[in-house]
N, C-alpha and C. Protein backbone atom coordinates (compact mmCIF):
# COMPACT_ATOMS: atom_id res chain seq x y z
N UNK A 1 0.84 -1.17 0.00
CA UNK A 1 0.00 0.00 0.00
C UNK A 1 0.88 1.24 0.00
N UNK A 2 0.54 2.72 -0.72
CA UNK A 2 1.47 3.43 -0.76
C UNK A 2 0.74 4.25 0.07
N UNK A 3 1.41 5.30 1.24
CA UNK A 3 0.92 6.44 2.00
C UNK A 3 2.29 7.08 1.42
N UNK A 4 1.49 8.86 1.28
CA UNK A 4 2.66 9.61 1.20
C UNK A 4 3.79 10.52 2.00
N UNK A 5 3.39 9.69 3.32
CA UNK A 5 4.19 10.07 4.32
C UNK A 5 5.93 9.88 4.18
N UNK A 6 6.90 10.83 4.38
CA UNK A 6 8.40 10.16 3.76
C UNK A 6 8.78 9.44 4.82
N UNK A 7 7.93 9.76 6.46
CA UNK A 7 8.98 8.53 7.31
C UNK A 7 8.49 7.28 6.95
N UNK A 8 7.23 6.95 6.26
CA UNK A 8 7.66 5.38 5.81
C UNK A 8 8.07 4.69 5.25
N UNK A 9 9.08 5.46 4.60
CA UNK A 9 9.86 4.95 3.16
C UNK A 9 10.09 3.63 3.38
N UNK A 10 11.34 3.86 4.43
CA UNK A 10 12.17 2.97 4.90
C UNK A 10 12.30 1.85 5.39
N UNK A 11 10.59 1.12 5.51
CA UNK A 11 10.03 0.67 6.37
C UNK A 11 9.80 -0.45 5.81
N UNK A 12 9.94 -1.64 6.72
CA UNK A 12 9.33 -3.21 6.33
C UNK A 12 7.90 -4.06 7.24
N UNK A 13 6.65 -3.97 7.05
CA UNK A 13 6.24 -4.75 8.05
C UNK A 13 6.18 -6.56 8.40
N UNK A 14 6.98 -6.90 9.40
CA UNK A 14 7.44 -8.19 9.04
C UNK A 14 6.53 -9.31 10.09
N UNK A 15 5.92 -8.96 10.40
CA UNK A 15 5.14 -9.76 11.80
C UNK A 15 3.63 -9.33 11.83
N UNK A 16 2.72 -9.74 11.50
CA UNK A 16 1.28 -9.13 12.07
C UNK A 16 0.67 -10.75 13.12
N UNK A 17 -0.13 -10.00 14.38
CA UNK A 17 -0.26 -10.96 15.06
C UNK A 17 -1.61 -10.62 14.92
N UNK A 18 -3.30 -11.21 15.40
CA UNK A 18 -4.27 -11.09 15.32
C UNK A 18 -4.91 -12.10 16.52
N UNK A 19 -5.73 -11.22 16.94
CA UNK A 19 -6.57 -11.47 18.63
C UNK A 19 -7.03 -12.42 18.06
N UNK A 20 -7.52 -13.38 18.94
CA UNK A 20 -8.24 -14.33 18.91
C UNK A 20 -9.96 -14.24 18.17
N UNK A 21 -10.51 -12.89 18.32
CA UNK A 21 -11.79 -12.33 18.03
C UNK A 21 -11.54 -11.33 16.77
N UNK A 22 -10.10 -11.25 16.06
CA UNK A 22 -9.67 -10.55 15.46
C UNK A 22 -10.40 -8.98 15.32
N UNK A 23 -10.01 -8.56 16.38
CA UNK A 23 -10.54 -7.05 16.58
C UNK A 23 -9.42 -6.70 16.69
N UNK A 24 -8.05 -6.91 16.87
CA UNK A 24 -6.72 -6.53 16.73
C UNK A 24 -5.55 -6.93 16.54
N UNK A 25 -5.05 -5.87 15.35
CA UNK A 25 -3.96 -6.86 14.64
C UNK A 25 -2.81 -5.80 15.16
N UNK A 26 -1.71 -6.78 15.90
CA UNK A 26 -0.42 -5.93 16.30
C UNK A 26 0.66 -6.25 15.20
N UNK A 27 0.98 -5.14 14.24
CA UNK A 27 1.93 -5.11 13.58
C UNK A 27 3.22 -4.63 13.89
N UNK A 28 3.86 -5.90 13.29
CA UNK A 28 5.67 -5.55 13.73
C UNK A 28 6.31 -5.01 12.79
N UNK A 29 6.77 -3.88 12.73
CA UNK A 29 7.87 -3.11 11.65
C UNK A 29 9.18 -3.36 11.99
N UNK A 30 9.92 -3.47 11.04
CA UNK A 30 11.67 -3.56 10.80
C UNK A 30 12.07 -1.87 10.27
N UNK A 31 13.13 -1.27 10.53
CA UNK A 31 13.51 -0.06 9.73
C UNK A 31 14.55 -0.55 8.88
N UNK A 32 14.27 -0.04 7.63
CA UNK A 32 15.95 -0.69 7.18
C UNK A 32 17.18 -0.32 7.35
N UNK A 33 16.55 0.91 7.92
CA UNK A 33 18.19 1.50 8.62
C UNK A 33 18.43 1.23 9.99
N UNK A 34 18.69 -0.21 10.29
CA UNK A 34 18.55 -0.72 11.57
C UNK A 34 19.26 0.46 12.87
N UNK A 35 19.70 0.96 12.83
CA UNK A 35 20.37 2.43 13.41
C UNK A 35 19.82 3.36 13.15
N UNK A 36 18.47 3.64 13.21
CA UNK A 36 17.86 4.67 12.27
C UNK A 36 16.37 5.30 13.71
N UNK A 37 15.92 6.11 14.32
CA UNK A 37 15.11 6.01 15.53
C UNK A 37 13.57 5.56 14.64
N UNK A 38 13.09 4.51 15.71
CA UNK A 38 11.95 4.49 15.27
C UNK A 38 10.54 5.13 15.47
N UNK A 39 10.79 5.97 16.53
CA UNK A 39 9.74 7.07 17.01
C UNK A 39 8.96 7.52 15.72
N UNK A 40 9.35 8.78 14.93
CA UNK A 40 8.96 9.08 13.50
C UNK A 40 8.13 7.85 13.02
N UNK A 41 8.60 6.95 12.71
CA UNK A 41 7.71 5.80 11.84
C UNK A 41 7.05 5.32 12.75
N UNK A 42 6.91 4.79 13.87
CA UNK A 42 5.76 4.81 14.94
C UNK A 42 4.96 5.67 14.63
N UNK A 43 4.98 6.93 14.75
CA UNK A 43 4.02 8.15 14.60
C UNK A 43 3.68 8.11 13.29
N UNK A 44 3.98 8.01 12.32
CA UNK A 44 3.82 8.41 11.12
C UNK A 44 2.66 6.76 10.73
N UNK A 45 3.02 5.71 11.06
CA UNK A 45 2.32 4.18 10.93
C UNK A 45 1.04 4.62 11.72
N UNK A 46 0.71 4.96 13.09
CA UNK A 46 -0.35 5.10 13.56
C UNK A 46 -1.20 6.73 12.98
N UNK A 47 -0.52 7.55 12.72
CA UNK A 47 -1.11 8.47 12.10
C UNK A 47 -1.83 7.85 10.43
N UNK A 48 -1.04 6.69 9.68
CA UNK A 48 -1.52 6.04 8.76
C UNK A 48 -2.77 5.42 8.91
N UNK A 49 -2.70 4.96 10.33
CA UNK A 49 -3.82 3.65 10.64
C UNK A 49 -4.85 3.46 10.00
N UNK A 50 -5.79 5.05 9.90
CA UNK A 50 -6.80 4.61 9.06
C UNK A 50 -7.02 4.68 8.35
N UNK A 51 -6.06 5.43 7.11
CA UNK A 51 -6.39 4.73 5.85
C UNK A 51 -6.11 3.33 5.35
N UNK A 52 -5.04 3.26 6.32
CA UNK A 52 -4.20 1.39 6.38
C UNK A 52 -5.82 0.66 6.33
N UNK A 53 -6.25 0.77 7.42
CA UNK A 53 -7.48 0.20 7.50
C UNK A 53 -8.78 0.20 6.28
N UNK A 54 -8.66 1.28 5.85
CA UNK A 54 -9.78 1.67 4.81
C UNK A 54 -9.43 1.14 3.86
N UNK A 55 -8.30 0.69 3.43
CA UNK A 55 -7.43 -0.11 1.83
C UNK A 55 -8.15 -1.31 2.63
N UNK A 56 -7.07 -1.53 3.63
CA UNK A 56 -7.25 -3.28 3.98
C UNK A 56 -8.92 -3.76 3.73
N UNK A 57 -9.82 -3.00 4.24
CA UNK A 57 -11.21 -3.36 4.26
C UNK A 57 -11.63 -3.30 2.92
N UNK A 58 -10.91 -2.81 2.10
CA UNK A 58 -11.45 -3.07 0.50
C UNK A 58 -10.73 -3.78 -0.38
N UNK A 59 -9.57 -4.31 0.03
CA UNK A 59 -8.63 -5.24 -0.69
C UNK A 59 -9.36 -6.46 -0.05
N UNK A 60 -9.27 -6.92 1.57
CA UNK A 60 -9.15 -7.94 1.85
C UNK A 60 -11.22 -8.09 1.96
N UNK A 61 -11.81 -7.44 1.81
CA UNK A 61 -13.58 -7.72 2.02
C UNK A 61 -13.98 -8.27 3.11
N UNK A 62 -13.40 -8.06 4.40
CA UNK A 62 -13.86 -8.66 5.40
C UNK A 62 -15.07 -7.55 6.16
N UNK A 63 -15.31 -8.52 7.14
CA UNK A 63 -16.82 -7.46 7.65
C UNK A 63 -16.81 -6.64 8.46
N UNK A 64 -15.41 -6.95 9.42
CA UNK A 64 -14.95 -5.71 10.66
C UNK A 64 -13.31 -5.87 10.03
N UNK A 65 -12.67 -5.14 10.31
CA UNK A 65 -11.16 -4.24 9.89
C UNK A 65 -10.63 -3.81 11.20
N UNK A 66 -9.40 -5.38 11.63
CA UNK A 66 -9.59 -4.72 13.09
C UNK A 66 -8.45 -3.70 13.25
N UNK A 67 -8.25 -3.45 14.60
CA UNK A 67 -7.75 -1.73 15.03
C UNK A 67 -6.07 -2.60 14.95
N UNK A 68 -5.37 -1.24 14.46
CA UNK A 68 -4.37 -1.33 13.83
C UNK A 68 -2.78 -1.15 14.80
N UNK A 69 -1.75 -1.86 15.27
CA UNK A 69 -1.55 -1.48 16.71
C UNK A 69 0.04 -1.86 16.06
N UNK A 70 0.76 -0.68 16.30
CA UNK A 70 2.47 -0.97 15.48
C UNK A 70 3.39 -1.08 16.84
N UNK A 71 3.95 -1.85 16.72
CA UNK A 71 5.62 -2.00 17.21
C UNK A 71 6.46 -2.23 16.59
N UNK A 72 7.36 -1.68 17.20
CA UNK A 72 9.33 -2.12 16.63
C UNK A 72 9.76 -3.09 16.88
N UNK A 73 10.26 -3.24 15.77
CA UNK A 73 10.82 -5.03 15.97
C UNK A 73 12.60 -4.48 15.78
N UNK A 74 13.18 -4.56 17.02
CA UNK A 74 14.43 -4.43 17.06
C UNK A 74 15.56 -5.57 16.67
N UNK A 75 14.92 -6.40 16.30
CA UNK A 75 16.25 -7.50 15.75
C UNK A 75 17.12 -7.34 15.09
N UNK A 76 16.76 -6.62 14.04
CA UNK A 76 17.62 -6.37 13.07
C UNK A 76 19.07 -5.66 13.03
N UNK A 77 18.77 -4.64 14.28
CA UNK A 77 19.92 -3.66 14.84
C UNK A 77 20.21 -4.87 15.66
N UNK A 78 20.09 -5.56 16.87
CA UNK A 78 20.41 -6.70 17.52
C UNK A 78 21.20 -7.34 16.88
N UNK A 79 20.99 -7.88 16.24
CA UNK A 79 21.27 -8.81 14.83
C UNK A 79 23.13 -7.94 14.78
N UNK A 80 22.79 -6.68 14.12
CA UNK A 80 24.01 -6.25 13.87
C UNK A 80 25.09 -5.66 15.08
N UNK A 81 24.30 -5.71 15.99
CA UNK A 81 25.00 -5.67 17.21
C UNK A 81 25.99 -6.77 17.37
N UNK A 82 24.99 -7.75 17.68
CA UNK A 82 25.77 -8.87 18.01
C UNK A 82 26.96 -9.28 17.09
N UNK A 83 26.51 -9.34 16.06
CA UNK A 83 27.59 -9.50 14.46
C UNK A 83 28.89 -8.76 14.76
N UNK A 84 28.63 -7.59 15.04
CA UNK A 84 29.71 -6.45 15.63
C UNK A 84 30.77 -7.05 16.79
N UNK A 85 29.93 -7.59 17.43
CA UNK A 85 30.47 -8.30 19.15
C UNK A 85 31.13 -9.20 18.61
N UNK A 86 30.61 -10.47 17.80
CA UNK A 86 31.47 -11.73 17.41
C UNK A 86 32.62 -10.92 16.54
N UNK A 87 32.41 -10.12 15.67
CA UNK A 87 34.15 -9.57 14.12
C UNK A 87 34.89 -9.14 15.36
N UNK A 88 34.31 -8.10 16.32
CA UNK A 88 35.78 -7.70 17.64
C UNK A 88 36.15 -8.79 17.85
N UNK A 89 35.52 -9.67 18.51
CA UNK A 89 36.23 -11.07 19.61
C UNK A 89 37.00 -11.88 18.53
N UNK A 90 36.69 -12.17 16.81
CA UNK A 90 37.55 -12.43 16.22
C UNK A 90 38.47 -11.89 15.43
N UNK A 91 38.80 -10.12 15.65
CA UNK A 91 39.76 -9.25 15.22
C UNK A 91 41.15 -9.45 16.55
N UNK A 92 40.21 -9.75 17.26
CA UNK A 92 40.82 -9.73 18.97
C UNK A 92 41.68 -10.97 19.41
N UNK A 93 40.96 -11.89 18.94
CA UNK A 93 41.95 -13.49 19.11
C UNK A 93 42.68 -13.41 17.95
N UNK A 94 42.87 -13.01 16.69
CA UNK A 94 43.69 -12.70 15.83
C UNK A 94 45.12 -12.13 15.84
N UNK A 95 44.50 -11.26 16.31
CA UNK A 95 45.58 -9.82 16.74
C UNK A 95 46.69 -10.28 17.94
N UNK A 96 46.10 -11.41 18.54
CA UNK A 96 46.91 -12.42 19.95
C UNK A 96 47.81 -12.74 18.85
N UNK A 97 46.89 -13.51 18.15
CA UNK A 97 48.17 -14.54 17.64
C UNK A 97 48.04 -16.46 18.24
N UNK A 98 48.81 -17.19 18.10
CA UNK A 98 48.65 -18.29 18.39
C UNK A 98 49.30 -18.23 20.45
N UNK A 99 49.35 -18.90 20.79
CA UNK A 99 49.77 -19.05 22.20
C UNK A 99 50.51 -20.03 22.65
């Protein structure tokens, strides 16, 4: 779906979860600039919500369109965190040398 907001350029939604009564779907966003704040696209995704909703209810034809609920999915920066942690510890036993 396109909104013409620019903080969502950047944006991936990678997770939607849905209530049991599906009256609410919690969507998980990725930024692709895993270093990048996600506040802005929080605001900018829930300021979307209802037209998000008004597409979804005419793409997907269902009879209720439930309420639209975003979080950050921080893995991805995690992800490169950790990646970061393991190249030191093996720049680091390198740089030793043998023993």
């Amino acid at each position: 779906m396109e909104t013409k907001d620019p903080r969502l350029k950047m944006v991936s939604l990678n997770a939607i979860d849905l209530s049991r009564d599906l009256s609410v779907a919690r969507i998980h966003f990725i930024m692709l600039d895993p270093n990048g704040d996600p506040t802005p696209v929080q605001e900018g995704l829930e300021r979307a919500s209802g037209f998000l909703r008004r597409r979804l209810g005419r793409e997907v034809k269902i009879r209720h369109v439930p309420e639209l609920c975003f979080f950050h999915d921080n893995s991805a920066a995690e992800a490169q965190r950790i990646s970061g942690l393991i190249d030191g510890a093996l720049e680091s036993e390198q740089s030793d040398g043998p023993q």
